[in-house]
N, C-alpha and C. Protein backbone atom coordinates (compact mmCIF):
# COMPACT_ATOMS: atom_id res chain seq x y z
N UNK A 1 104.12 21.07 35.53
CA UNK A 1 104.70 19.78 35.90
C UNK A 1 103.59 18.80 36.26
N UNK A 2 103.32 17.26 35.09
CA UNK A 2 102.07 16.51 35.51
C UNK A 2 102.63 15.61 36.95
N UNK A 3 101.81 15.26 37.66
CA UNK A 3 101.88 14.92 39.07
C UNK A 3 102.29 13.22 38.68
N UNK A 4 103.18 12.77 39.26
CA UNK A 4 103.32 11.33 39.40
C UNK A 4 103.28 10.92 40.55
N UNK A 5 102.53 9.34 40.62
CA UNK A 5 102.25 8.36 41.62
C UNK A 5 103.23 7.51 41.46
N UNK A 6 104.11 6.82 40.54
CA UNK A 6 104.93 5.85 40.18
C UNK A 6 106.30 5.84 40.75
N UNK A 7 106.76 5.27 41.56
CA UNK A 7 108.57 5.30 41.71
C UNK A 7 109.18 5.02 40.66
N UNK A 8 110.65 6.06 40.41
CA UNK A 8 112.02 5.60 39.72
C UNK A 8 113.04 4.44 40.01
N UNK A 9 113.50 4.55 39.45
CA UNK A 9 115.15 4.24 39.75
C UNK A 9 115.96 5.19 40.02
N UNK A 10 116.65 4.88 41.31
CA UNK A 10 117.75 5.99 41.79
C UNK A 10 118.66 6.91 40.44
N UNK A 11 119.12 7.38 40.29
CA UNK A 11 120.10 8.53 39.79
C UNK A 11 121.42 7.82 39.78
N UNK A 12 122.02 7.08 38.81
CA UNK A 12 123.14 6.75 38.37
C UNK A 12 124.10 7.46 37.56
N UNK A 13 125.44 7.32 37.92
CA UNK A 13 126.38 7.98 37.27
C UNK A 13 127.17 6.71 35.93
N UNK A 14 126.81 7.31 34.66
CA UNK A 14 126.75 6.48 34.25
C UNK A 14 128.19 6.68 33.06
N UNK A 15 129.33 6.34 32.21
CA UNK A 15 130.23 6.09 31.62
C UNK A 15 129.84 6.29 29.75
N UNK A 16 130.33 7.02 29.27
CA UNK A 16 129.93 7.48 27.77
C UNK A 16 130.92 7.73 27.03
N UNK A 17 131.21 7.65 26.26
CA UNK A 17 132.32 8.05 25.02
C UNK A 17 131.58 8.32 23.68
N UNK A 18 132.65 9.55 23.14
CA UNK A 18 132.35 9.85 22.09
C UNK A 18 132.28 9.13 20.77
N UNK A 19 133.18 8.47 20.83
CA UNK A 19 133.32 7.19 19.57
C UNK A 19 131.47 6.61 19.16
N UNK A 20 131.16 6.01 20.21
CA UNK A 20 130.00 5.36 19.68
C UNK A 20 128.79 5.56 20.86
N UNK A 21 128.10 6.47 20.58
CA UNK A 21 126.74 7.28 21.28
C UNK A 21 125.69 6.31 21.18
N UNK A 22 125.34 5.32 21.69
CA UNK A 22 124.01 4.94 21.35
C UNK A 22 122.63 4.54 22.39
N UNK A 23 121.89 4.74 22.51
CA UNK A 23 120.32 4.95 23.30
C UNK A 23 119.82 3.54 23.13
N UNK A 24 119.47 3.13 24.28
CA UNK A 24 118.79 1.65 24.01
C UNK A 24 117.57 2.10 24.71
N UNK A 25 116.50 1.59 24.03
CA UNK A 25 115.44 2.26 23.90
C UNK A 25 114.56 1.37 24.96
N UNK A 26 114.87 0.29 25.41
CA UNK A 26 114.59 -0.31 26.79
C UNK A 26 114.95 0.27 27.84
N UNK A 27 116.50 0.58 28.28
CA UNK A 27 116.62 1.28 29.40
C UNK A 27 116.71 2.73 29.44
N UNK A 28 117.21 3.77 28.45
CA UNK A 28 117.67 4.86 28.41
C UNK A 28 118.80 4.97 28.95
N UNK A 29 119.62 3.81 28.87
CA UNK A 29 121.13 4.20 28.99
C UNK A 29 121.95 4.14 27.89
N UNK A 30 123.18 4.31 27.49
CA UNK A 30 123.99 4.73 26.74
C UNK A 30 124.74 4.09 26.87
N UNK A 31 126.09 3.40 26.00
CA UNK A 31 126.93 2.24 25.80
C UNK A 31 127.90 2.91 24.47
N UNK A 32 128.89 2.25 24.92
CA UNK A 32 130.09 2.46 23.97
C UNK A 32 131.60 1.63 24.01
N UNK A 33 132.12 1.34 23.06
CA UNK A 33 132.91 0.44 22.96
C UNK A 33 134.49 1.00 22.35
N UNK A 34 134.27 2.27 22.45
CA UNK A 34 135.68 3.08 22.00
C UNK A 34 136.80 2.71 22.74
N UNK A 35 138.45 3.13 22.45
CA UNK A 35 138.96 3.00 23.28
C UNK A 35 139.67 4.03 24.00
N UNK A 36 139.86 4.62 25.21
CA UNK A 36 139.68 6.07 25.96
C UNK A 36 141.42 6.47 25.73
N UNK A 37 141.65 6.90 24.34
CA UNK A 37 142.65 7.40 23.76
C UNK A 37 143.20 8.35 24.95
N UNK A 38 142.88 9.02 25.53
CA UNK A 38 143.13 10.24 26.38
C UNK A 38 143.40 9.75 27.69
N UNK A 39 143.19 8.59 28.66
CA UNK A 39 144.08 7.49 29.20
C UNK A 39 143.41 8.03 30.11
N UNK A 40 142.43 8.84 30.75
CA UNK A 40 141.51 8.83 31.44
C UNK A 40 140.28 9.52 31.07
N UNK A 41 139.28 9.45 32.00
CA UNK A 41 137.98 9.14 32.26
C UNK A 41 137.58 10.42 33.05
N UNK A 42 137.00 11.93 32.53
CA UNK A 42 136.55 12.84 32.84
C UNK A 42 135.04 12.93 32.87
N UNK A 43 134.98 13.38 34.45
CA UNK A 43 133.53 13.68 35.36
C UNK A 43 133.12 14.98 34.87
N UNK A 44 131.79 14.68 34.13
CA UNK A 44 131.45 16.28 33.43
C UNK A 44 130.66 16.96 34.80
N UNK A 45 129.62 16.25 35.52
CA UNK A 45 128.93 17.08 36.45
C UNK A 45 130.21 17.55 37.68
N UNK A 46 130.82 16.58 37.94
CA UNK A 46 132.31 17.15 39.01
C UNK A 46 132.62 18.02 38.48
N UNK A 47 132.95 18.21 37.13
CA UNK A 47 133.77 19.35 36.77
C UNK A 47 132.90 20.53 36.75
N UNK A 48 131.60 20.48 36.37
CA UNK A 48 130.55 21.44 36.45
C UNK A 48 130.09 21.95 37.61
N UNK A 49 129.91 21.53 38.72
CA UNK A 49 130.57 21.55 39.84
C UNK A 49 131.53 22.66 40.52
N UNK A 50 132.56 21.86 40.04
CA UNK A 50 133.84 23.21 40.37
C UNK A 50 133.66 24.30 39.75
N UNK A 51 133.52 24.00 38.42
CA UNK A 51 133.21 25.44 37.81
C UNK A 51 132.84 26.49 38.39
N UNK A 52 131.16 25.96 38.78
CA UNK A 52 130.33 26.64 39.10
C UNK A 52 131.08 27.38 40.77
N UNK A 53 131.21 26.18 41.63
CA UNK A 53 132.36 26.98 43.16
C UNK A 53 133.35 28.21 42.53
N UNK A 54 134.04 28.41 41.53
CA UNK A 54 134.90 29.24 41.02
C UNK A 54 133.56 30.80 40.95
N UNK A 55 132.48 30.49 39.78
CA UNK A 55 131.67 31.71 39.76
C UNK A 55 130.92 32.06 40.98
N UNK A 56 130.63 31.33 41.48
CA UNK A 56 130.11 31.76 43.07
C UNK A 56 131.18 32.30 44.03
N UNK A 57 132.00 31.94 43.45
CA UNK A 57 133.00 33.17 44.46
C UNK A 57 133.73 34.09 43.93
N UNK A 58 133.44 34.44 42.66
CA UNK A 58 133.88 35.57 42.66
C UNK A 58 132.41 36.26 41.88
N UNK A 59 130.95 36.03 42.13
CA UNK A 59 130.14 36.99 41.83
C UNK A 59 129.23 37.23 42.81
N UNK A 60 128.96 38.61 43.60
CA UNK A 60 128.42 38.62 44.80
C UNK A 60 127.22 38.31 44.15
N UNK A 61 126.27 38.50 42.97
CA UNK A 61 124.98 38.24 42.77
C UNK A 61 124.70 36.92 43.13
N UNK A 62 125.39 35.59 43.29
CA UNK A 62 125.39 34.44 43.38
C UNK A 62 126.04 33.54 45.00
N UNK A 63 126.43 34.77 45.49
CA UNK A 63 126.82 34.19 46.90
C UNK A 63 125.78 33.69 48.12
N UNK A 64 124.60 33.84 47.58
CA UNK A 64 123.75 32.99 48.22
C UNK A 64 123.64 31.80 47.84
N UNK A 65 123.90 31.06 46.95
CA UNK A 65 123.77 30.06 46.35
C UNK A 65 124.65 28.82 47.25
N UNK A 66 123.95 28.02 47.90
CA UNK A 66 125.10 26.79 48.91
C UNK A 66 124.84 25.35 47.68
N UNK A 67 126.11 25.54 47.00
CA UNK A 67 126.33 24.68 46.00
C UNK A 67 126.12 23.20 46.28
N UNK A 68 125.83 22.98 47.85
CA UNK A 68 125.97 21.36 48.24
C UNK A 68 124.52 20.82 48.22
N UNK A 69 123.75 22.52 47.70
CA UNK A 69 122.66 21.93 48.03
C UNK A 69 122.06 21.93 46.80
N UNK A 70 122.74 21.72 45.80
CA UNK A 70 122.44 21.90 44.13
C UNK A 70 123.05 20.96 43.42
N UNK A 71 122.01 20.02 42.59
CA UNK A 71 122.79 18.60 41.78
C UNK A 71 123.08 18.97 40.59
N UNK A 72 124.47 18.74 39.97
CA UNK A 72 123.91 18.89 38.58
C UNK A 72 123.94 17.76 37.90
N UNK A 73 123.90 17.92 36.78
CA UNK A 73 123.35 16.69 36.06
C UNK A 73 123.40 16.65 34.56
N UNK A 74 123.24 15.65 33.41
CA UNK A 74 123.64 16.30 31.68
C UNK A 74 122.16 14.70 31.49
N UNK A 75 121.40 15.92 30.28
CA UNK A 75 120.46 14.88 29.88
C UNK A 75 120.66 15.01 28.07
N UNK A 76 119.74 14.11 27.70
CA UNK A 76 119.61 13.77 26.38
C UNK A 76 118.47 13.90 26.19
N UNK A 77 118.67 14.46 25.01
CA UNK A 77 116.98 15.18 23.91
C UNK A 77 117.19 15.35 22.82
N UNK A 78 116.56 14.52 21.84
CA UNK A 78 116.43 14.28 20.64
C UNK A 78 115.67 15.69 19.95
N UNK A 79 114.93 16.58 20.78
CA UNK A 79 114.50 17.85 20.55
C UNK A 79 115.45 18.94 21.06
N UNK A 80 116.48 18.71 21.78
CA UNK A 80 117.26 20.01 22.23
C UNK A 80 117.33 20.60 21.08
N UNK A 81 118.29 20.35 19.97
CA UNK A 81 118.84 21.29 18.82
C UNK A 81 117.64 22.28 18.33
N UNK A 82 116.24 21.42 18.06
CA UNK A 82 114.91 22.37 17.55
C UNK A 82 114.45 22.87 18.52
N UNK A 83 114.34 22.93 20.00
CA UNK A 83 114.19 23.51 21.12
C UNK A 83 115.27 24.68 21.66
N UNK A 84 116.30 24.84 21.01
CA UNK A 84 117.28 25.68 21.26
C UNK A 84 118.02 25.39 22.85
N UNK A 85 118.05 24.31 23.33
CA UNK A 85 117.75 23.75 24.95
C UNK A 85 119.32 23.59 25.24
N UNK A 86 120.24 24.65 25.88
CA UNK A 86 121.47 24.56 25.97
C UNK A 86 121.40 23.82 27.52
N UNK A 87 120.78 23.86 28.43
CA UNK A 87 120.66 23.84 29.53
C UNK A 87 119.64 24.12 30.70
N UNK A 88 119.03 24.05 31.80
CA UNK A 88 118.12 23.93 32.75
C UNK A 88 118.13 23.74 34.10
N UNK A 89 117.50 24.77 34.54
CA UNK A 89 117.34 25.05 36.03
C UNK A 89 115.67 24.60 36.62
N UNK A 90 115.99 23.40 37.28
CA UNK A 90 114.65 22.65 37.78
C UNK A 90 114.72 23.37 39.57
N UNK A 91 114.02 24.04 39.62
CA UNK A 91 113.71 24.53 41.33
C UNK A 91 112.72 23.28 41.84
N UNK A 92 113.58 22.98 43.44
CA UNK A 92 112.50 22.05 43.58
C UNK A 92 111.91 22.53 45.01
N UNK A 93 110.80 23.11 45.26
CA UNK A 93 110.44 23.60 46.39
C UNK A 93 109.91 22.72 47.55
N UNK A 94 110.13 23.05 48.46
CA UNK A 94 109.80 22.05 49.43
C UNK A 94 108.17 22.03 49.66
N UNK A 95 107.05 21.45 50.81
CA UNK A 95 106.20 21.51 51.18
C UNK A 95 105.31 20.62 50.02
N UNK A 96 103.88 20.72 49.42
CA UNK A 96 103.06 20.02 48.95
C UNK A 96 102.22 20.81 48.06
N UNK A 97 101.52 20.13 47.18
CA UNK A 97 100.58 20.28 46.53
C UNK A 97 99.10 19.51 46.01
N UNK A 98 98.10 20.03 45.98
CA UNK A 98 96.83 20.13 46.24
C UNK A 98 96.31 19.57 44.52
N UNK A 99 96.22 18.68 44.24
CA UNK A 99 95.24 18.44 42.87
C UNK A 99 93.71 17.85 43.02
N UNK A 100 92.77 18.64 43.16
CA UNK A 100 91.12 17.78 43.58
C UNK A 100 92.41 17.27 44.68
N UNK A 101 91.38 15.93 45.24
CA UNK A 101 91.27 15.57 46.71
C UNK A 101 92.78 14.67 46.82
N UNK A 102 93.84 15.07 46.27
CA UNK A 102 94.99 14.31 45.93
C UNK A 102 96.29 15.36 46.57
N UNK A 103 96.92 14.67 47.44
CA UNK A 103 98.35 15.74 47.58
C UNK A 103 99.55 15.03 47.08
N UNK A 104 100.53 16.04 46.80
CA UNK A 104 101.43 15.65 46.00
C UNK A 104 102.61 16.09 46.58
N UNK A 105 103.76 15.73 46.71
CA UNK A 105 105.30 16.34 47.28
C UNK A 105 105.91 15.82 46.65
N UNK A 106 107.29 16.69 46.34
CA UNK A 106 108.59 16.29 45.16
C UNK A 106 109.48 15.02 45.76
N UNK A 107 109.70 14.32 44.70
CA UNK A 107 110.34 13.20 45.18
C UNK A 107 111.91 13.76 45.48
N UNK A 108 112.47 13.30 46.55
CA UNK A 108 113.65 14.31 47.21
C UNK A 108 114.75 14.09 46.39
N UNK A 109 115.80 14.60 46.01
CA UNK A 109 116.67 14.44 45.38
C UNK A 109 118.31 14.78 45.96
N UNK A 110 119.07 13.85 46.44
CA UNK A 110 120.47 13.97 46.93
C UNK A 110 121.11 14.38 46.15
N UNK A 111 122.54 15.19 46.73
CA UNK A 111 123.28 15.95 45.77
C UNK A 111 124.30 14.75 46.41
N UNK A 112 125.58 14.74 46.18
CA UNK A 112 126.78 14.74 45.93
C UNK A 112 127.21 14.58 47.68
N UNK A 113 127.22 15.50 48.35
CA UNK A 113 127.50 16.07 49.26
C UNK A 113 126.50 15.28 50.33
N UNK A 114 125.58 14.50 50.00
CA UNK A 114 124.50 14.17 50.67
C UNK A 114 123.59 14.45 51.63
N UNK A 115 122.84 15.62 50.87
CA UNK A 115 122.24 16.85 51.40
C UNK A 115 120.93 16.57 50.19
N UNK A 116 119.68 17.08 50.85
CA UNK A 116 118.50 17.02 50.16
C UNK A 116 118.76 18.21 49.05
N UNK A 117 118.79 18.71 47.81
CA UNK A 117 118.78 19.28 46.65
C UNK A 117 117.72 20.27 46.68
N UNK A 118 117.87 21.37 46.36
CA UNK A 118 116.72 22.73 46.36
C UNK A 118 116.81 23.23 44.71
N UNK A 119 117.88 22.81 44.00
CA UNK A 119 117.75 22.91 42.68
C UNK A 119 118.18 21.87 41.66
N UNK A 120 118.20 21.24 40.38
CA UNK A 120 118.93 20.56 40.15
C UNK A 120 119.42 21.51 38.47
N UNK A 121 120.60 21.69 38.52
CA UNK A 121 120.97 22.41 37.05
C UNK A 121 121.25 21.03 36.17
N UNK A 122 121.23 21.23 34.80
CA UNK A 122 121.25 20.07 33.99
C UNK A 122 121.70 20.54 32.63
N UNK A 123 122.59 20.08 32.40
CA UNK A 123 123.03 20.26 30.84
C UNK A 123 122.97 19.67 29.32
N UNK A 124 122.71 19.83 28.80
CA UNK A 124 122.03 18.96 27.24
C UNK A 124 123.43 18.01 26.48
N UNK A 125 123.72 17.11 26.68
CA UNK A 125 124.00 16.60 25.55
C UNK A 125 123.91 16.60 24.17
N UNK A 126 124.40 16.88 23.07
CA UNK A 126 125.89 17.19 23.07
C UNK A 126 125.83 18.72 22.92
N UNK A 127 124.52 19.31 22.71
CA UNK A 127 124.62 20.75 22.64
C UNK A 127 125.18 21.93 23.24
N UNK A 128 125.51 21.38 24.93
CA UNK A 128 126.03 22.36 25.35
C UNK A 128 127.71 22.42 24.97
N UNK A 129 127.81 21.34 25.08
CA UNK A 129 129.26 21.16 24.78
C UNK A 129 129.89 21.26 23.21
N UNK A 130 129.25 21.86 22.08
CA UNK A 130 129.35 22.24 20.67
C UNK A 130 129.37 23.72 20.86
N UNK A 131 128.86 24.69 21.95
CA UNK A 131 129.03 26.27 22.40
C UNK A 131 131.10 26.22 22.56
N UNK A 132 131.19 27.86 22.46
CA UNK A 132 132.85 28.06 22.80
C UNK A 132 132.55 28.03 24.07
N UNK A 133 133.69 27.59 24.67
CA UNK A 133 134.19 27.96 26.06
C UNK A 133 133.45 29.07 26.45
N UNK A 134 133.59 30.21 26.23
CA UNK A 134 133.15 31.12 26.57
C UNK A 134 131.29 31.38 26.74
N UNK A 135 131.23 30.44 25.84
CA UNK A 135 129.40 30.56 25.74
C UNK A 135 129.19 29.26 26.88
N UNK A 136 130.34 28.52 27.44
CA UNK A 136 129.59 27.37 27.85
C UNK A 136 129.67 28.20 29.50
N UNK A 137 130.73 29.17 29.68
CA UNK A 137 131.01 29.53 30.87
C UNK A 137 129.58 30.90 31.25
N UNK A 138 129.33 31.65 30.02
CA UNK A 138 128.28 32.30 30.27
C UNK A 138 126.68 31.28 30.49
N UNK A 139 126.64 30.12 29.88
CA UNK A 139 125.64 29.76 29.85
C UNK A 139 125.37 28.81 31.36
N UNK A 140 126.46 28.41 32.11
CA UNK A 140 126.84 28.18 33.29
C UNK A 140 126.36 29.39 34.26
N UNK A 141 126.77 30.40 34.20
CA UNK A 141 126.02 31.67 34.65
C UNK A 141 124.43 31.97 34.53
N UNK A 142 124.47 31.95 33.29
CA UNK A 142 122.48 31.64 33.16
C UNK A 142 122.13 31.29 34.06
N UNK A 143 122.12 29.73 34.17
CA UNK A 143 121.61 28.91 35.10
C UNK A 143 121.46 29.10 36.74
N UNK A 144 122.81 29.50 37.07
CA UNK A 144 122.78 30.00 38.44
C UNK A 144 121.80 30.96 39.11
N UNK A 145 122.01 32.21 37.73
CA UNK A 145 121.18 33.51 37.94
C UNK A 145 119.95 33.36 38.19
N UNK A 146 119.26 32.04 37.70
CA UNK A 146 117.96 31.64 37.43
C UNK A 146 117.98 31.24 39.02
N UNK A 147 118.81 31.25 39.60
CA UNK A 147 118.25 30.51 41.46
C UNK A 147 117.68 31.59 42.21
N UNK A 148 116.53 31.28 42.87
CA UNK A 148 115.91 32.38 43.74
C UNK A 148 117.11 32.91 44.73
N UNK A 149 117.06 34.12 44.87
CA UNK A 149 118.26 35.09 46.21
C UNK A 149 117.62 34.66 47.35
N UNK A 150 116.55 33.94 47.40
CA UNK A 150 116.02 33.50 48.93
C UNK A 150 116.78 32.13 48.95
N UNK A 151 117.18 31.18 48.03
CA UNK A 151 117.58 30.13 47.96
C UNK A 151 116.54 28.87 49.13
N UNK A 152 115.28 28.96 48.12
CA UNK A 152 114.29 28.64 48.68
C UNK A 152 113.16 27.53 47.88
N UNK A 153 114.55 26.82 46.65
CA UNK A 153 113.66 26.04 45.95
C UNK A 153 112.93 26.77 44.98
N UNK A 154 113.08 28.12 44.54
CA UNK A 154 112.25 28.91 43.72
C UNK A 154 113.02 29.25 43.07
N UNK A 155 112.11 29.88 41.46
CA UNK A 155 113.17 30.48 40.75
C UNK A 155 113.27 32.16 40.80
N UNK A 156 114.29 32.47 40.68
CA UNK A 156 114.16 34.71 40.59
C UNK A 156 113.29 34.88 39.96
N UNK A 157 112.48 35.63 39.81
CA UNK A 157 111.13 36.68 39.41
C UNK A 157 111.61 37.98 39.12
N UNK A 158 111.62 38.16 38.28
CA UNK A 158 111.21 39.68 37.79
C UNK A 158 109.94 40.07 37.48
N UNK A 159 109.42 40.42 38.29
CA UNK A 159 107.84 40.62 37.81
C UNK A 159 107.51 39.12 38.35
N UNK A 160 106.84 38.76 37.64
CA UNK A 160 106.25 37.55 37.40
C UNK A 160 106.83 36.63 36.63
N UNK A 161 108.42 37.07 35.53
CA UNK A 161 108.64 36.12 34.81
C UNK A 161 110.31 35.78 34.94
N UNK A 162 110.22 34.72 34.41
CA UNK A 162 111.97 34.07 35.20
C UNK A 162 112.83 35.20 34.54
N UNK A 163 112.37 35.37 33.15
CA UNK A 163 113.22 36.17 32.11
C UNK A 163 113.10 37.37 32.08
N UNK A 164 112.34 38.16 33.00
CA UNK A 164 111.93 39.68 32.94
C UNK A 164 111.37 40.14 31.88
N UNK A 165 112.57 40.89 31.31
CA UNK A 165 111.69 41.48 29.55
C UNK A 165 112.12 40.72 28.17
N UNK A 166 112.24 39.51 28.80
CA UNK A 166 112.56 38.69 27.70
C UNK A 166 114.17 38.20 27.99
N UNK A 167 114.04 36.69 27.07
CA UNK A 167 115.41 35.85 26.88
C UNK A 167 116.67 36.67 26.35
N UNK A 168 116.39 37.45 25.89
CA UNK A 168 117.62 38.88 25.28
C UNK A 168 118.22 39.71 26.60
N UNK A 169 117.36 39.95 26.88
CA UNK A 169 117.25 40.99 28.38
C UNK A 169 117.56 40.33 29.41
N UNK A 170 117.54 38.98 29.68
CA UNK A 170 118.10 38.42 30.47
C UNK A 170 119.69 37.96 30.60
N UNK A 171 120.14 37.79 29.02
CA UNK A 171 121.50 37.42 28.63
C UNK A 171 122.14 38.31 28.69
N UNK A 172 121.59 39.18 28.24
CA UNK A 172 122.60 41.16 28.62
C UNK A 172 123.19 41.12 29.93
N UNK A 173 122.00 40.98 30.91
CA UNK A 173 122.41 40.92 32.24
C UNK A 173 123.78 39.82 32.80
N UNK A 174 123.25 38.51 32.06
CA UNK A 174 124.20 37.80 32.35
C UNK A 174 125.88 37.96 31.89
N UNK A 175 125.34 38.33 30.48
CA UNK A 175 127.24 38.72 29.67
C UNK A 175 127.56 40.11 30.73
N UNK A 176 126.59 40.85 31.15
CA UNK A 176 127.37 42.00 31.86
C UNK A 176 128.29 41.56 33.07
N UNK A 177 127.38 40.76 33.87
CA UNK A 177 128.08 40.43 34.91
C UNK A 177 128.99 39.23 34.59
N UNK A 178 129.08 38.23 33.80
CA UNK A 178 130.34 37.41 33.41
C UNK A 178 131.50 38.59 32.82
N UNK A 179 131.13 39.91 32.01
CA UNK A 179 132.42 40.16 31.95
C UNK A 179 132.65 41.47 33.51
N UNK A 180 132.21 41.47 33.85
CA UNK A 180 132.34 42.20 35.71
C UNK A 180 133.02 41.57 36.26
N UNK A 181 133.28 40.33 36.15
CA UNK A 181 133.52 39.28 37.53
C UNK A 181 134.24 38.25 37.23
N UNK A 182 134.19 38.07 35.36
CA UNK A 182 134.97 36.30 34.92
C UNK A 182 135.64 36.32 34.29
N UNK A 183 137.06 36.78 34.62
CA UNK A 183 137.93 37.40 33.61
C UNK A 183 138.01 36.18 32.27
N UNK A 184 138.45 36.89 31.30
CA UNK A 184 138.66 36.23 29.93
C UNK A 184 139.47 34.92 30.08
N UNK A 185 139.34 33.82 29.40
CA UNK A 185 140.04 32.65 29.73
C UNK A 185 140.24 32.19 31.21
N UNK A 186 139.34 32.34 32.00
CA UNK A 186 138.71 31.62 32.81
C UNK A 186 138.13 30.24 32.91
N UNK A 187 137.72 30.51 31.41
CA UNK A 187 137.18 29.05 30.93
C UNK A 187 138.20 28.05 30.97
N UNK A 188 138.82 28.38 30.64
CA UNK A 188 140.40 27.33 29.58
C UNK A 188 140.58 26.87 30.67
N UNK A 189 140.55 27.49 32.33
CA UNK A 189 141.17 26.69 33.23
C UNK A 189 140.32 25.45 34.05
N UNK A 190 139.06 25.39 33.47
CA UNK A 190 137.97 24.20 33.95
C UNK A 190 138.08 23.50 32.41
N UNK A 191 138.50 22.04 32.55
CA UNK A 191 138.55 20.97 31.38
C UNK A 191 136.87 20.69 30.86
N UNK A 192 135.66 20.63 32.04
CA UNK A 192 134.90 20.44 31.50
C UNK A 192 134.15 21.84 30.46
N UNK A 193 134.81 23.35 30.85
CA UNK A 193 134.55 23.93 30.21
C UNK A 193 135.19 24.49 28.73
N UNK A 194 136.57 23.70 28.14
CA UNK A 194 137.07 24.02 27.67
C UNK A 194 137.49 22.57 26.77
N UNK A 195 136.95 21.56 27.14
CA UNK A 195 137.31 20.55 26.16
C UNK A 195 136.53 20.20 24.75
N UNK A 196 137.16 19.51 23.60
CA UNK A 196 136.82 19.26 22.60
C UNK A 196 136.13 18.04 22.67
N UNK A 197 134.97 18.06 21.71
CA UNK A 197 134.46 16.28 21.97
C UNK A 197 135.18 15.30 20.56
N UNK A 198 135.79 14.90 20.79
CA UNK A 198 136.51 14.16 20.11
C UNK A 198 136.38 12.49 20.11
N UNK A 199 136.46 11.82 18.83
CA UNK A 199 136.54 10.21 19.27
C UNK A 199 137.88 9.77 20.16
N UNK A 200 136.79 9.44 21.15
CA UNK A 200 137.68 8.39 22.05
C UNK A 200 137.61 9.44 23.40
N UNK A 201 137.22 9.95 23.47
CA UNK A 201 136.98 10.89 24.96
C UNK A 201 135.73 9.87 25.35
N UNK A 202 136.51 9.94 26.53
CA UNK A 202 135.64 8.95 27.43
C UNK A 202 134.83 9.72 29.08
N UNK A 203 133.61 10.09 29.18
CA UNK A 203 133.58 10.87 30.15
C UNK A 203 132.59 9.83 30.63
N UNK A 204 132.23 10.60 32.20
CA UNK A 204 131.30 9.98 33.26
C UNK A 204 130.59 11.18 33.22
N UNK A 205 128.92 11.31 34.06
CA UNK A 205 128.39 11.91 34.36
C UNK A 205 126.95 11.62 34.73
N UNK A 206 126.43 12.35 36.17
CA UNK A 206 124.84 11.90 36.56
C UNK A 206 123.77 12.41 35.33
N UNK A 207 123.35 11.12 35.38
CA UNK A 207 122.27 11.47 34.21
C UNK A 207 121.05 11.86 34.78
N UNK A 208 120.40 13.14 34.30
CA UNK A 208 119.81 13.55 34.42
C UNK A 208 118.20 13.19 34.83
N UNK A 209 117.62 13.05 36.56
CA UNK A 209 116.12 12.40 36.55
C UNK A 209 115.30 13.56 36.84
N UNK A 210 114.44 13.99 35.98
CA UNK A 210 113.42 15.14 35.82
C UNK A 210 112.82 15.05 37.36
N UNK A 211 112.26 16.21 38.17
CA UNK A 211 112.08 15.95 39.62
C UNK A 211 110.44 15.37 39.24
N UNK A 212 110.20 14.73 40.50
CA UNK A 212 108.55 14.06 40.30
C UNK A 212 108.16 14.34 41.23
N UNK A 213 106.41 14.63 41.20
CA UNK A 213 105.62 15.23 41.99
C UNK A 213 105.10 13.45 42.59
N UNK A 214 105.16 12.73 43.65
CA UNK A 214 104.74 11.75 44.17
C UNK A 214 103.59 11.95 44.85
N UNK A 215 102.63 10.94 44.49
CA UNK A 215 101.45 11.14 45.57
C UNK A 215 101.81 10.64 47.07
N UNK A 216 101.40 11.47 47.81
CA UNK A 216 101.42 11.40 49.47
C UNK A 216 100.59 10.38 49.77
N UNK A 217 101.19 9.37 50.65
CA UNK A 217 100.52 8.38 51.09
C UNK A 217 99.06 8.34 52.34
């Protein structure tokens, strides 16, 4: 992660529809002019959200996890599809860092709940949401699994690596314990995990701000 000196702009929740997707290459926001056939306006990170409260209580591997203290969030990448990038777990650890004669600390990040953030999960546009239900509810699991059991801003270690003996070996683990703990059509009952993207779906959701290393004053 390269170190930044520069301030953002706060973290906006910002309004999207499927009809007409488009990137303005000045701001990096998104605009659309469809009309929201479906007569309301669905919160993908709210719903991701609940989701996630549903698998944390019914998987003890994840009951350390204090969801208020975790943002999530959906970004855009013109490389997800060739990156294979369904989704992402940013740990943000507290305390500082040391570059030559320069210190650095994460720029803080509020959840929802308005509580300082120890992780932020983030989901890909439109890729995650082209997975079945079922892959979007296991891949929801991924992410979690990836939170340190100290719930300490870190990610789990196996050894030394997030994935242990590899991205295969890690998903085993995960489909084992989604089918241990998440009974079948589980999904169907969270909308953000079970909906179609269709023209004229009109959703909301926090767009995704990568965490930044700020120089200390």
């Amino acid at each position: 992660m390269k170190p930044e000196s520069t301030s953002h702009t706060a973290m906006t929740k910002l309004e999207y529809s499927l009809a007409m997707f488009t990137a303005s290459a000045q701001t990096g926001r998104y605009s659309s002019r469809a009309v929201n056939i479906h007569g309301k306006t669905i919160d993908l990170t709210a719903g991701l959200r609940i989701a996630a409260e549903d698998i944390v209580a019914r998987m003890p591997e994840l009951q350390h996890i204090d969801l208020e203290k975790v943002h999530f969030s959906v970004f855009y990448s013109r490389h997800a599809k060739r990156i294979l990038t369904f989704a992402r777990c940013y740990p943000l650890p507290s305390g500082t860092r040391k570059r030559g004669r320069y210190t650095y600390r994460l720029e803080p990040v509020m959840t929802d709940h308005g509580k300082k953030a120890k992780y932020i999960v983030a989901f890909a546009w439109e890729r995650f949401w082209n997975l079945s239900p079922r892959d979007r509810l296991e891949t929801l699991v991924h992410e979690l699994f990836h939170i340190s059991p100290n719930f300490d801003g870190t990610l789990r270690q196996f050894g030394e690596k997030v994935h242990g003996k590899g991205l295969e070996w890690f998903d085993t683990i995960v489909y084992a314990l989604s089918e241990l703990y998440l009974p079948h059509e589980l999904e169907l009952e969270h909308p953000v995990l079970s909906l179609n993207l269709t023209p004229g779906l009109e959703v909301t959701f926090d767009k995704l701000k990568p965490p930044r290393w700020m120089l200390e004053p």
